[in-house]
Protein backbone atom coordinates (compact mmCIF):
# COMPACT_ATOMS: atom_id res chain seq x y z
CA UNK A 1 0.00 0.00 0.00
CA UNK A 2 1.35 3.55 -0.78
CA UNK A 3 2.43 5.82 1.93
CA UNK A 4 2.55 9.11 0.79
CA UNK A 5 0.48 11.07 -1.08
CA UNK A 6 2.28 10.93 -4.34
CA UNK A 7 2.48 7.60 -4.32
CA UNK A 8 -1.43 7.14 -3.95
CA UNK A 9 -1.91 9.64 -6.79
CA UNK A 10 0.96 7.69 -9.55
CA UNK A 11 -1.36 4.09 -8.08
CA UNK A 12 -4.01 5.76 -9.56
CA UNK A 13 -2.55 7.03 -12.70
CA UNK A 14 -0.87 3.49 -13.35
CA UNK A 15 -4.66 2.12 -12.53
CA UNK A 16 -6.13 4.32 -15.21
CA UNK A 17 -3.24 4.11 -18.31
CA UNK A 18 -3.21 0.08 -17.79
CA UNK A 19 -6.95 0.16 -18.23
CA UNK A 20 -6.09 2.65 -21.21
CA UNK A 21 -3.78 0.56 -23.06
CA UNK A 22 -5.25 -2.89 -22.35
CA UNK A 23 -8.23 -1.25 -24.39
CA UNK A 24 -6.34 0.10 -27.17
CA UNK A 25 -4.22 -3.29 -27.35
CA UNK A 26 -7.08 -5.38 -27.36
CA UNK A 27 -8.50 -3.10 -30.55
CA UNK A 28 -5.13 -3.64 -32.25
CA UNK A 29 -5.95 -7.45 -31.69
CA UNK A 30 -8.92 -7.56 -32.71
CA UNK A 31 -8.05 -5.25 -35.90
CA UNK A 32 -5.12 -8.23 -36.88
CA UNK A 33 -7.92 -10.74 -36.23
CA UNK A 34 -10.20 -9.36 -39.15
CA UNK A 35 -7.08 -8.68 -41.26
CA UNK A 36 -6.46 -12.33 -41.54
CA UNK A 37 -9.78 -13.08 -42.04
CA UNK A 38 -9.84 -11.08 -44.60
CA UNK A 39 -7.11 -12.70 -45.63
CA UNK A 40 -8.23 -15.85 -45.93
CA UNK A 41 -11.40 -14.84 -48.10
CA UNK A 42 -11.65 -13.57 -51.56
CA UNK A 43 -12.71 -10.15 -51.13
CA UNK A 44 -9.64 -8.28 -51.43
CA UNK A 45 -11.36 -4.50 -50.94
CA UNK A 46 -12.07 -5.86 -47.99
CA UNK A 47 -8.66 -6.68 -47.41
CA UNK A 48 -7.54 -3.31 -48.37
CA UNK A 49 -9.83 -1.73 -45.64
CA UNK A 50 -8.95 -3.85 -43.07
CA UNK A 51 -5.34 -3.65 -43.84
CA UNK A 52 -5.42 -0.18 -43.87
CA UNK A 53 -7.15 0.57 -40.62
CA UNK A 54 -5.14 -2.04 -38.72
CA UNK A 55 -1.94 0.05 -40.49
CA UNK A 56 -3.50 3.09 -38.90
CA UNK A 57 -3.95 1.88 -35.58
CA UNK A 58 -0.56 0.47 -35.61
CA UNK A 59 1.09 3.80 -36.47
CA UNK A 60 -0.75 5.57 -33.55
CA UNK A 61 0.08 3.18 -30.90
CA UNK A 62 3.63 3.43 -31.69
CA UNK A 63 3.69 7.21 -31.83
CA UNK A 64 2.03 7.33 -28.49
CA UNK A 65 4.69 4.43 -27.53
CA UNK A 66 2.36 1.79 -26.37
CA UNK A 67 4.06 -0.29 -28.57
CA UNK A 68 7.48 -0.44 -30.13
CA UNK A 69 7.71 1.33 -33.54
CA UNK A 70 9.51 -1.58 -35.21
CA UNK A 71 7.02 -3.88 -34.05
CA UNK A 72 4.76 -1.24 -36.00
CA UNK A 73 6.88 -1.26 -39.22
CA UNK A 74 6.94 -5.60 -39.14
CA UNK A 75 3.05 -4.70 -39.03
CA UNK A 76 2.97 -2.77 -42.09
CA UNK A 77 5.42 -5.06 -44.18
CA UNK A 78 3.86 -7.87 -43.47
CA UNK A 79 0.18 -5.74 -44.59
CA UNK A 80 1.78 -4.47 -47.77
CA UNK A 81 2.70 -8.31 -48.65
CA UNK A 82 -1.00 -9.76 -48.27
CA UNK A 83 -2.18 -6.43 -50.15
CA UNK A 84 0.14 -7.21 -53.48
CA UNK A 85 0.02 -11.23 -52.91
């Protein structure tokens, strides 16, 4: 348990930006999720979209650093080779 008063304040700032970025990773998830199953269909505008909004994502999480920007830039290879495959 924290003792002083800062400390009680950064327990409840570490509270709130875990809650934060457990949301925002679980979108990026879910965004990868419907890229592949994109993937694995025909459609390929639907592809497109779905790559291109999971590229999006990934590009703000790793300029707000909730995830490594190379991590981000594997991402968007790895988009740009199911979008010309």
């Amino acid at each position: 348990m924290a003792n002083t008063k800062s400390a009680i304040k950064n327990n409840r700032k570490t509270i709130a930006r875990t809650l934060r970025n457990r949301s925002h990773k679980t979108r990026l998830k879910t965004l990868a999720k419907k890229v592949q199953a994109a993937a694995a269909g025909d459609d390929k505008e639907a592809l497109k979209t779905a790559a291109l909004a999971y590229v999006s994502a990934m590009d703000k999480a790793a300029k707000s650093k909730l995830i490594h920007g190379n991590k981000a830039n594997r991402a968007k290879a790895s988009m740009a080779k199911l979008l010309v495959a």
